[in-house]
PDB file of N, CA and C in Angstrom:
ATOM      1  N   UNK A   1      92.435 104.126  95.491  1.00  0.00           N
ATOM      2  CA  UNK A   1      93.391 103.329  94.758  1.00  0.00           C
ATOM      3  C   UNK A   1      94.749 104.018  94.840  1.00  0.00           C
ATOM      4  N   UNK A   2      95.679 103.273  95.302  1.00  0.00           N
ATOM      5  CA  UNK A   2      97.386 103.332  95.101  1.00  0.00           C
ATOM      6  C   UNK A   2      98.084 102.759  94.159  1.00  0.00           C
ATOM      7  N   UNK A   3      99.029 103.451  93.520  1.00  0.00           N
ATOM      8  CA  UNK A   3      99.621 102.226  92.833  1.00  0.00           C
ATOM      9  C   UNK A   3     101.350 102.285  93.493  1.00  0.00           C
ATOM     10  N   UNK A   4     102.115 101.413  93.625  1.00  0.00           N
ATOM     11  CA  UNK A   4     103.632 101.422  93.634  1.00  0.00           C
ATOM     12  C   UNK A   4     103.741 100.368  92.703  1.00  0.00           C
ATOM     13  N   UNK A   5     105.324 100.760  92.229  1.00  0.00           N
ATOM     14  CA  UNK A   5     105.909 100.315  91.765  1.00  0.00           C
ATOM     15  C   UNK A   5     106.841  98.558  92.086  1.00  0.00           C
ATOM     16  N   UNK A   6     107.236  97.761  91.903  1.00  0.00           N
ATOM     17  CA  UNK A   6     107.558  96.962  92.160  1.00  0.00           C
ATOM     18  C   UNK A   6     108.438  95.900  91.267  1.00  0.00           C
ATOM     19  N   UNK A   7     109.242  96.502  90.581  1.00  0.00           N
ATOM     20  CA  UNK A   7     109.664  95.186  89.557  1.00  0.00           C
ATOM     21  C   UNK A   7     109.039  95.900  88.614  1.00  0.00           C
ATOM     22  N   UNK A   8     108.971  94.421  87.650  1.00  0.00           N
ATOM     23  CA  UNK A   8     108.212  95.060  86.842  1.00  0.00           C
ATOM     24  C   UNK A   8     106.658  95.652  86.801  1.00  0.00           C
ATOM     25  N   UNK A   9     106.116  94.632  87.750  1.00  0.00           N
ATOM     26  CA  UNK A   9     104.919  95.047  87.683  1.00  0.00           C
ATOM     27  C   UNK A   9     104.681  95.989  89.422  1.00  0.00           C
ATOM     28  N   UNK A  10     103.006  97.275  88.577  1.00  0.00           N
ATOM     29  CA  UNK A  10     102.869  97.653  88.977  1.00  0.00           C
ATOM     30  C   UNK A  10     102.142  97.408  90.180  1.00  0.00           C
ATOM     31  N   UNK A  11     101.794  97.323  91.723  1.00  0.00           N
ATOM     32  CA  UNK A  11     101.092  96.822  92.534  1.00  0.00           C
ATOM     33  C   UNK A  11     100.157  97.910  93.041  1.00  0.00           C
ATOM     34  N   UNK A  12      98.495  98.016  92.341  1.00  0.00           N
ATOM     35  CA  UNK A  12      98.056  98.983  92.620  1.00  0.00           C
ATOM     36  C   UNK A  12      96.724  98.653  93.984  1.00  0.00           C
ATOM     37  N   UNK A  13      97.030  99.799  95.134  1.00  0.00           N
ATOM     38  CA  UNK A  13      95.942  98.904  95.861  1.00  0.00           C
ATOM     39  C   UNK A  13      94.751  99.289  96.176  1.00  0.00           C
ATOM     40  N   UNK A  14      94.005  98.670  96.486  1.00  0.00           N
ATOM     41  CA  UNK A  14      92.767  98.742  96.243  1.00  0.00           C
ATOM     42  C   UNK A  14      91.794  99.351  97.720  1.00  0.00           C
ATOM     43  N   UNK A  15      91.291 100.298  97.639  1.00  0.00           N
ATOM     44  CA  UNK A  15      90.607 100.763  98.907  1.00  0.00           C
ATOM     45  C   UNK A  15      89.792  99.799  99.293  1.00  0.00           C
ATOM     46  N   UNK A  16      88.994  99.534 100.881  1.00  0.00           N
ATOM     47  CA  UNK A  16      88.498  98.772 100.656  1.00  0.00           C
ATOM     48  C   UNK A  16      87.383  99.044 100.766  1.00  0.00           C
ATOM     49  N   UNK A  17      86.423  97.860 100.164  1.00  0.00           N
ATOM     50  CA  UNK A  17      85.069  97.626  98.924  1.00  0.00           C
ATOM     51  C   UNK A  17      85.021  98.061  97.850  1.00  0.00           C
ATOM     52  N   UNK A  18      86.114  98.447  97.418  1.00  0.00           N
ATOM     53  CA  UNK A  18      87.047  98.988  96.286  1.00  0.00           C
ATOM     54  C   UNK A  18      86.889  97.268  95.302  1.00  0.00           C
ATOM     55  N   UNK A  19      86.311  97.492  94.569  1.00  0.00           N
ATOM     56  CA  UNK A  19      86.995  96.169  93.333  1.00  0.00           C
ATOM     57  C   UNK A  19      87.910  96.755  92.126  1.00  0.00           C
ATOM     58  N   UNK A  20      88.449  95.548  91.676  1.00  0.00           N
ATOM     59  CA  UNK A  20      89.463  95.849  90.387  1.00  0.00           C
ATOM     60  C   UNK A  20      88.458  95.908  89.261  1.00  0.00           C
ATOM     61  N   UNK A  21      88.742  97.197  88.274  1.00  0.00           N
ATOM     62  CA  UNK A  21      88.155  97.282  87.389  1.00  0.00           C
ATOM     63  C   UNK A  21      87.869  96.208  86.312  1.00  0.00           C
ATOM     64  N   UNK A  22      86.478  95.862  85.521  1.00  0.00           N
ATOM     65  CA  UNK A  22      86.742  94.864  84.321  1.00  0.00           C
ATOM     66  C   UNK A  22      87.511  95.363  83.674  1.00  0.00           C
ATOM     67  N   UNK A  23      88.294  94.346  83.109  1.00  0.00           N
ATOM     68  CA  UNK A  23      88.878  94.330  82.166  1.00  0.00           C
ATOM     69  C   UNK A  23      88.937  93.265  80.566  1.00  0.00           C
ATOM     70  N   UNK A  24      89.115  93.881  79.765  1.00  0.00           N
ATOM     71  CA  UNK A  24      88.879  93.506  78.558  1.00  0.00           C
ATOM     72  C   UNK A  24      89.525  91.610  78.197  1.00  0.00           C
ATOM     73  N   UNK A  25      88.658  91.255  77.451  1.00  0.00           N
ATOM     74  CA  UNK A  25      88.702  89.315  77.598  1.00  0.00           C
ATOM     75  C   UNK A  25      90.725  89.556  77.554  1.00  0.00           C
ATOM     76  N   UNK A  26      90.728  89.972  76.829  1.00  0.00           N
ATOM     77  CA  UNK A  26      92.534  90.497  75.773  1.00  0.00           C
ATOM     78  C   UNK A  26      93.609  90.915  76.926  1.00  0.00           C
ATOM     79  N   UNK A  27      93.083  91.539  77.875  1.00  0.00           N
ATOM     80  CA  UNK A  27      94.102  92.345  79.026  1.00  0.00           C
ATOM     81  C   UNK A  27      94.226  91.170  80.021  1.00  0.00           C
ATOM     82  N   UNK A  28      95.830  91.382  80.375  1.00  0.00           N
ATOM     83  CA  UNK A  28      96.180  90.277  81.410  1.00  0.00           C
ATOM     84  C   UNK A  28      95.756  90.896  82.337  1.00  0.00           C
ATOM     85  N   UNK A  29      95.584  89.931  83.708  1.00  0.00           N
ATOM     86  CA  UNK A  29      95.363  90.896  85.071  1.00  0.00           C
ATOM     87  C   UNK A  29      95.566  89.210  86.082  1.00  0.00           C
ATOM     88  N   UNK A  30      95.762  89.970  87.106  1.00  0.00           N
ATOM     89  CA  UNK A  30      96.031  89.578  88.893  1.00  0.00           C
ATOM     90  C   UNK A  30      95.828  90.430  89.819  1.00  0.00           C
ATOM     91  N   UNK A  31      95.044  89.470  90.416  1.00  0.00           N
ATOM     92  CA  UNK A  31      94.526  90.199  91.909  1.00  0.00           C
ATOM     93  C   UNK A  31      94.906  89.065  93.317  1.00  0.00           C
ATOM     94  N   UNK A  32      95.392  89.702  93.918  1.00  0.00           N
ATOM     95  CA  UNK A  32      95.928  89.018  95.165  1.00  0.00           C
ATOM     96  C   UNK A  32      94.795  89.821  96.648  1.00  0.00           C
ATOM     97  N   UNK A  33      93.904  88.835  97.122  1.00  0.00           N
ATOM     98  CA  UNK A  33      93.079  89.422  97.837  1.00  0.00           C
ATOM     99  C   UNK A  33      93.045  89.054  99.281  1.00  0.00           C
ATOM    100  N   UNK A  34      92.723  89.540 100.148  1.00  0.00           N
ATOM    101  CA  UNK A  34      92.501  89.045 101.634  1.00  0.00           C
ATOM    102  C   UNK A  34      91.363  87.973 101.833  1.00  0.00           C
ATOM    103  N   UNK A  35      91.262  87.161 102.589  1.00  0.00           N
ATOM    104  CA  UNK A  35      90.059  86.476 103.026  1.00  0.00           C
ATOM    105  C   UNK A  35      90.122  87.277 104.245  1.00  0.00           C
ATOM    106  N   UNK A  36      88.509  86.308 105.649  1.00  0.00           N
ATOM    107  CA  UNK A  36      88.387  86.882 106.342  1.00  0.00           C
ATOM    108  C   UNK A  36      89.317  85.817 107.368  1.00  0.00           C
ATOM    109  N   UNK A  37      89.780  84.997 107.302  1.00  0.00           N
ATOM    110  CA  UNK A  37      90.790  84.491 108.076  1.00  0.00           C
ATOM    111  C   UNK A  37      92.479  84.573 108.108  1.00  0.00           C
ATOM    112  N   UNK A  38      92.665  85.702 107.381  1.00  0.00           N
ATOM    113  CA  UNK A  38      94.098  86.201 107.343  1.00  0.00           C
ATOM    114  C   UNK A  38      95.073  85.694 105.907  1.00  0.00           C
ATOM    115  N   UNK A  39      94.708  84.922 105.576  1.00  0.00           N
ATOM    116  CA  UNK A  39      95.341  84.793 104.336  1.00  0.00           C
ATOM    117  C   UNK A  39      95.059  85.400 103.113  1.00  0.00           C
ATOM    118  N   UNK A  40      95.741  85.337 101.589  1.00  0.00           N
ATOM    119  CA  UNK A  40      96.000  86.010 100.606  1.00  0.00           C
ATOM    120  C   UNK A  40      95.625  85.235  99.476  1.00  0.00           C
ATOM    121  N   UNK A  41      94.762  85.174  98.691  1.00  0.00           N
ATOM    122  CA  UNK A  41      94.795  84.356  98.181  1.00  0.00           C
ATOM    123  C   UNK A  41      94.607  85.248  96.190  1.00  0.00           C
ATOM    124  N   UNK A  42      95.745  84.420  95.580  1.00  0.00           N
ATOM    125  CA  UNK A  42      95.958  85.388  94.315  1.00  0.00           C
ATOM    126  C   UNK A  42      95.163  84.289  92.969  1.00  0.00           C
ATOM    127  N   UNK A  43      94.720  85.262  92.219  1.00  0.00           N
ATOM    128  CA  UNK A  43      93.545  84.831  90.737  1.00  0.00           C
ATOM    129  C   UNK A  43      94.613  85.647  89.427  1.00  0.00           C
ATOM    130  N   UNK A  44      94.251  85.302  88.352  1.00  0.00           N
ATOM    131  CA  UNK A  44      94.535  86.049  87.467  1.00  0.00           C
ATOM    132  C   UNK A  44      94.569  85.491  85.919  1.00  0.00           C
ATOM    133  N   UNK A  45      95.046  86.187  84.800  1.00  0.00           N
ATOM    134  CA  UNK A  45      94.855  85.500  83.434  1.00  0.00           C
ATOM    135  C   UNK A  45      95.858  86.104  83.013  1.00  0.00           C
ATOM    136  N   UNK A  46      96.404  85.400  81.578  1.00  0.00           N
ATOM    137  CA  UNK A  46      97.556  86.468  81.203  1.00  0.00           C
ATOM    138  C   UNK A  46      97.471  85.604  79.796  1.00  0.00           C
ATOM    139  N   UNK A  47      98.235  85.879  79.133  1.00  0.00           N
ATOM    140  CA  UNK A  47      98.429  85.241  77.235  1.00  0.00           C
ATOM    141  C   UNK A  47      99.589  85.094  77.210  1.00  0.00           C
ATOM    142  N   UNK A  48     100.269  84.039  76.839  1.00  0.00           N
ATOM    143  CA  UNK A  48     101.185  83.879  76.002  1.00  0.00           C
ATOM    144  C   UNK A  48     101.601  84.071  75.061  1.00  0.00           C
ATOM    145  N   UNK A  49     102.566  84.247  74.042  1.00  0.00           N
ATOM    146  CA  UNK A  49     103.132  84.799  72.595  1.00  0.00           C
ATOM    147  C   UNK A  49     102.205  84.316  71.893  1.00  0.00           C
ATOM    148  N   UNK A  50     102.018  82.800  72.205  1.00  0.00           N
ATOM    149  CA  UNK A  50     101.640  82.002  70.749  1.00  0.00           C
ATOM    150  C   UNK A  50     100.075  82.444  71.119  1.00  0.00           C
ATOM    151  N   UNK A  51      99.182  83.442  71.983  1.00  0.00           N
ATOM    152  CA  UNK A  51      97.880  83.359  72.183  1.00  0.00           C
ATOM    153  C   UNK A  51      96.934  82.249  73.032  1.00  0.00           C
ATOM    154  N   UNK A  52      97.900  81.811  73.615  1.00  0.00           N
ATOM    155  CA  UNK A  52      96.988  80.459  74.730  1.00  0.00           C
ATOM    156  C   UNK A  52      96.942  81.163  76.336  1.00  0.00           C
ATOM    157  N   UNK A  53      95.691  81.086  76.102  1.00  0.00           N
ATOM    158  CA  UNK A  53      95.218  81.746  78.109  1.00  0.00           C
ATOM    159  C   UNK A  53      96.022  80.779  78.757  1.00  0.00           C
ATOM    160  N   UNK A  54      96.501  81.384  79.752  1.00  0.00           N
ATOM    161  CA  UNK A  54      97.042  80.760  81.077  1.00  0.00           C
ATOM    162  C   UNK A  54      96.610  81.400  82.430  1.00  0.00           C
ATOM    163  N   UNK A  55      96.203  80.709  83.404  1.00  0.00           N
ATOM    164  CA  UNK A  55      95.409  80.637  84.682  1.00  0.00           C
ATOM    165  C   UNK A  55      96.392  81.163  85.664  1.00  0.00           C
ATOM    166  N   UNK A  56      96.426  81.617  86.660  1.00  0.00           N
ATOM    167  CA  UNK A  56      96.557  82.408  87.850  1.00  0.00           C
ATOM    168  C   UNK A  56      95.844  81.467  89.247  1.00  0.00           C
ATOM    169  N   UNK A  57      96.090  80.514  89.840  1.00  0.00           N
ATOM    170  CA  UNK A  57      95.749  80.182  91.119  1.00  0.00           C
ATOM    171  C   UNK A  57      96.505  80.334  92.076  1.00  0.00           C
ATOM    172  N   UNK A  58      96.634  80.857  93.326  1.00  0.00           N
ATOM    173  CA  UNK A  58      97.843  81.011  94.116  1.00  0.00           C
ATOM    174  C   UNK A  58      97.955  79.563  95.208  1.00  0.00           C
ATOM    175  N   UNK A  59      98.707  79.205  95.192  1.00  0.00           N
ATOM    176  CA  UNK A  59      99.319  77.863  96.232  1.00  0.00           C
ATOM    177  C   UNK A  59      99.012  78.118  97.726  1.00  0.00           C
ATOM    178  N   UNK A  60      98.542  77.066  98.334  1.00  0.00           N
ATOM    179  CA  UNK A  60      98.021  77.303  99.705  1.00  0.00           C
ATOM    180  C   UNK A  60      99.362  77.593 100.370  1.00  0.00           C
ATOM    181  N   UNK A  61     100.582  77.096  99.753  1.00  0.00           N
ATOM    182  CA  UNK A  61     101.941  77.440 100.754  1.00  0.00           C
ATOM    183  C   UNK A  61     102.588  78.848 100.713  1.00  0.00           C
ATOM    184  N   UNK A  62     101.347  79.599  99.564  1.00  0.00           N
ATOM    185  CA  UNK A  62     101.627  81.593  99.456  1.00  0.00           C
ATOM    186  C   UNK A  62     100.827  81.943  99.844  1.00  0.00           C
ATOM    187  N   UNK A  63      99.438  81.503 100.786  1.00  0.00           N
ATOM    188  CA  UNK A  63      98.321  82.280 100.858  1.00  0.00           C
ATOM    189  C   UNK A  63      98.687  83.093 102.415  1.00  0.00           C
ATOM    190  N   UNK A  64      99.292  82.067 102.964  1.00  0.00           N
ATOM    191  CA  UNK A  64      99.756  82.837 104.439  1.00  0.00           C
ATOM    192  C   UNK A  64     100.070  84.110 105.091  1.00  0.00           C
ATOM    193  N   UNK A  65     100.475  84.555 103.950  1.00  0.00           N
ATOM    194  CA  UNK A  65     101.000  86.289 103.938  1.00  0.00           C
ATOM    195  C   UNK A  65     101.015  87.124 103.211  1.00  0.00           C
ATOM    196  N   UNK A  66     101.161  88.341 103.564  1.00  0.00           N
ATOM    197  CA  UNK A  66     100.979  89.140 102.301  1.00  0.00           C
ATOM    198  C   UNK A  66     101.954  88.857 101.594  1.00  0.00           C
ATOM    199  N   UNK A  67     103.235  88.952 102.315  1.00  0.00           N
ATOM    200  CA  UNK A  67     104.508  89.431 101.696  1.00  0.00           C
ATOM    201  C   UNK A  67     104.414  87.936 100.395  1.00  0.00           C
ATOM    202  N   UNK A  68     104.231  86.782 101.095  1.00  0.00           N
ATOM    203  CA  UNK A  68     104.411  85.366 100.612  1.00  0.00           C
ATOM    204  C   UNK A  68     103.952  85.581  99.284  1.00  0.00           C
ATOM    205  N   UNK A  69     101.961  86.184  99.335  1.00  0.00           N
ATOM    206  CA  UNK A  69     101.490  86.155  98.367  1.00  0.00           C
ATOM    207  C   UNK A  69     101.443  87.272  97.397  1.00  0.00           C
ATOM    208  N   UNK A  70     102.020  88.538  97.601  1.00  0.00           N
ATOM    209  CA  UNK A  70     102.746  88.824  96.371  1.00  0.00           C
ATOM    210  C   UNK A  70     103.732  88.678  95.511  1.00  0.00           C
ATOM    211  N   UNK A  71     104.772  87.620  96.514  1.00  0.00           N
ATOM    212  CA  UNK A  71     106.079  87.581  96.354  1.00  0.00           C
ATOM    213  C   UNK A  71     105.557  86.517  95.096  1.00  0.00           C
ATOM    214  N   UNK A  72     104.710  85.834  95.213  1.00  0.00           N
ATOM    215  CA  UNK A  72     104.611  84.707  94.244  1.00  0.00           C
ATOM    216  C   UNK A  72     103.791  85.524  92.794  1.00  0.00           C
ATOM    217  N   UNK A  73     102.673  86.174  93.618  1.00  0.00           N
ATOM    218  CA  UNK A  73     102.328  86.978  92.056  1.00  0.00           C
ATOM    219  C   UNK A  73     103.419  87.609  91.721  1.00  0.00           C
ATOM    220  N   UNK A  74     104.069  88.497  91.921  1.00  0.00           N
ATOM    221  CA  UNK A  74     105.655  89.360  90.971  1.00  0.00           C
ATOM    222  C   UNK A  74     105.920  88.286  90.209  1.00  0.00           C
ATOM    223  N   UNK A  75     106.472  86.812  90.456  1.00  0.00           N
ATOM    224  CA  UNK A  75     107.161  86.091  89.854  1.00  0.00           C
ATOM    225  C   UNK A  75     105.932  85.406  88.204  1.00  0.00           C
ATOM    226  N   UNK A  76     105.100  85.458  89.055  1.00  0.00           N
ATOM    227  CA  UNK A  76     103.893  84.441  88.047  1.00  0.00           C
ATOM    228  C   UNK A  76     103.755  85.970  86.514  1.00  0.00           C
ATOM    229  N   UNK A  77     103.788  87.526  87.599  1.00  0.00           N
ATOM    230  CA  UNK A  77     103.444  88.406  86.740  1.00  0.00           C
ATOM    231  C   UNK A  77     104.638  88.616  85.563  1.00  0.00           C
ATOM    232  N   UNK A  78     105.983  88.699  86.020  1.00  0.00           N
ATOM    233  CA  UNK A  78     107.338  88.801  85.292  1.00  0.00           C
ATOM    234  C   UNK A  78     107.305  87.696  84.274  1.00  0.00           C
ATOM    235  N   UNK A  79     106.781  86.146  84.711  1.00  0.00           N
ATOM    236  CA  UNK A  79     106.986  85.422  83.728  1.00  0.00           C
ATOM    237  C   UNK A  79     105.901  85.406  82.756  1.00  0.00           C
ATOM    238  N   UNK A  80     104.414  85.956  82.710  1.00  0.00           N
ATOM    239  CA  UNK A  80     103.861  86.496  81.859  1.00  0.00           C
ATOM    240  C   UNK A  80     103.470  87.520  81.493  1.00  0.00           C
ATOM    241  N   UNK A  81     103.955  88.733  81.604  1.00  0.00           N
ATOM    242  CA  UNK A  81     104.357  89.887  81.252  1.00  0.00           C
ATOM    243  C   UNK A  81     102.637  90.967  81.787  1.00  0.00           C
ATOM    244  N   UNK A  82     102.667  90.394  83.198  1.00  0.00           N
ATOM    245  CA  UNK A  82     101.799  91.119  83.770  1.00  0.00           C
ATOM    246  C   UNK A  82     101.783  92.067  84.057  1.00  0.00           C
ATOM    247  N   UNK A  83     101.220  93.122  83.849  1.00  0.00           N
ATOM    248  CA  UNK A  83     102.107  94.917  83.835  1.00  0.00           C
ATOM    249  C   UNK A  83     101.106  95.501  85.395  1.00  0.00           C
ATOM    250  N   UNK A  84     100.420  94.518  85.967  1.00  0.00           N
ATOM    251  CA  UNK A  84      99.649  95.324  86.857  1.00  0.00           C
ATOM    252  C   UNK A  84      98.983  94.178  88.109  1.00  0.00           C
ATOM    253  N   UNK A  85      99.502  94.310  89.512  1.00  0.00           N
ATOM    254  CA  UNK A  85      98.811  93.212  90.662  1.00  0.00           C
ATOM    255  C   UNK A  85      97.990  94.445  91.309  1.00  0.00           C
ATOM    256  N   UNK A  86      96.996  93.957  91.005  1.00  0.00           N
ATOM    257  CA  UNK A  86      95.959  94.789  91.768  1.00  0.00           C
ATOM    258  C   UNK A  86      95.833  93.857  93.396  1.00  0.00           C
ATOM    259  N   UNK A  87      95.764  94.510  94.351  1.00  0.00           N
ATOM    260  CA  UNK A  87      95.654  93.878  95.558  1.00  0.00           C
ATOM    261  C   UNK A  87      94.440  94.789  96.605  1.00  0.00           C
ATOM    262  N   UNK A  88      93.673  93.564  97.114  1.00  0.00           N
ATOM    263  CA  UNK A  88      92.429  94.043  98.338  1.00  0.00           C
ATOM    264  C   UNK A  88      93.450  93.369  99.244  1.00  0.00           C
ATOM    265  N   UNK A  89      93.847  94.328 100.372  1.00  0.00           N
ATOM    266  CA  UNK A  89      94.264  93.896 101.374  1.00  0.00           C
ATOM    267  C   UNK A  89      93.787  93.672 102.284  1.00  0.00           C
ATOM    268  N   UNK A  90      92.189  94.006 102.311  1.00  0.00           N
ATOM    269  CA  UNK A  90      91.119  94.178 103.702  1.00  0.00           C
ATOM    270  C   UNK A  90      90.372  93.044 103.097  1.00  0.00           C
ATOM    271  N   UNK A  91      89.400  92.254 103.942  1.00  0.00           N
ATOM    272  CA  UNK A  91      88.787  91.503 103.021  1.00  0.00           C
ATOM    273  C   UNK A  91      87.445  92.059 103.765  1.00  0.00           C
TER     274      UNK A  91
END
């Protein structure tokens, strides 16, 4: 495991057959992962102020790349105060 920095959130990566640790129902999280046909495809959960779960699916028009599909988790993570993109870059 690596982590860099990135914005706000941290992008830590993941060795591979490496998984992201559980985490607690309460803790936000995103993972942006490889398939075996080259694309990226990002999951995740996060809370809002008022306490309402909100979902993490990444758009088939970010799965294309890495760069694409983190570029979209940073933004999804900043606007819900995701402190951590865990990423499998190998699939």
């Amino acid at each position: 495991m690596r982590a860099a920095s990135s914005g706000m959130a941290t992008i830590i990566s993941l060795l591979p057959g490496e998984q992201m640790p559980d985490l607690s129902e309460d803790k936000s999280w995103l993972l942006v992962e490889a398939s075996g046909d080259g694309r990226f495809f990002g999951t995740g959960a996060a809370w809002k102020v008022n306490g309402e779960c909100v979902c993490y699916a990444s758009l088939a028009e970010n799965d294309g790349s890495l760069d694409s599909a983190l570029a979209a988790a940073e933004r999804w993570a900043a606007k819900y105060n995701v402190p951590s993109i865990w990423l499998q870059a190998t699939a």
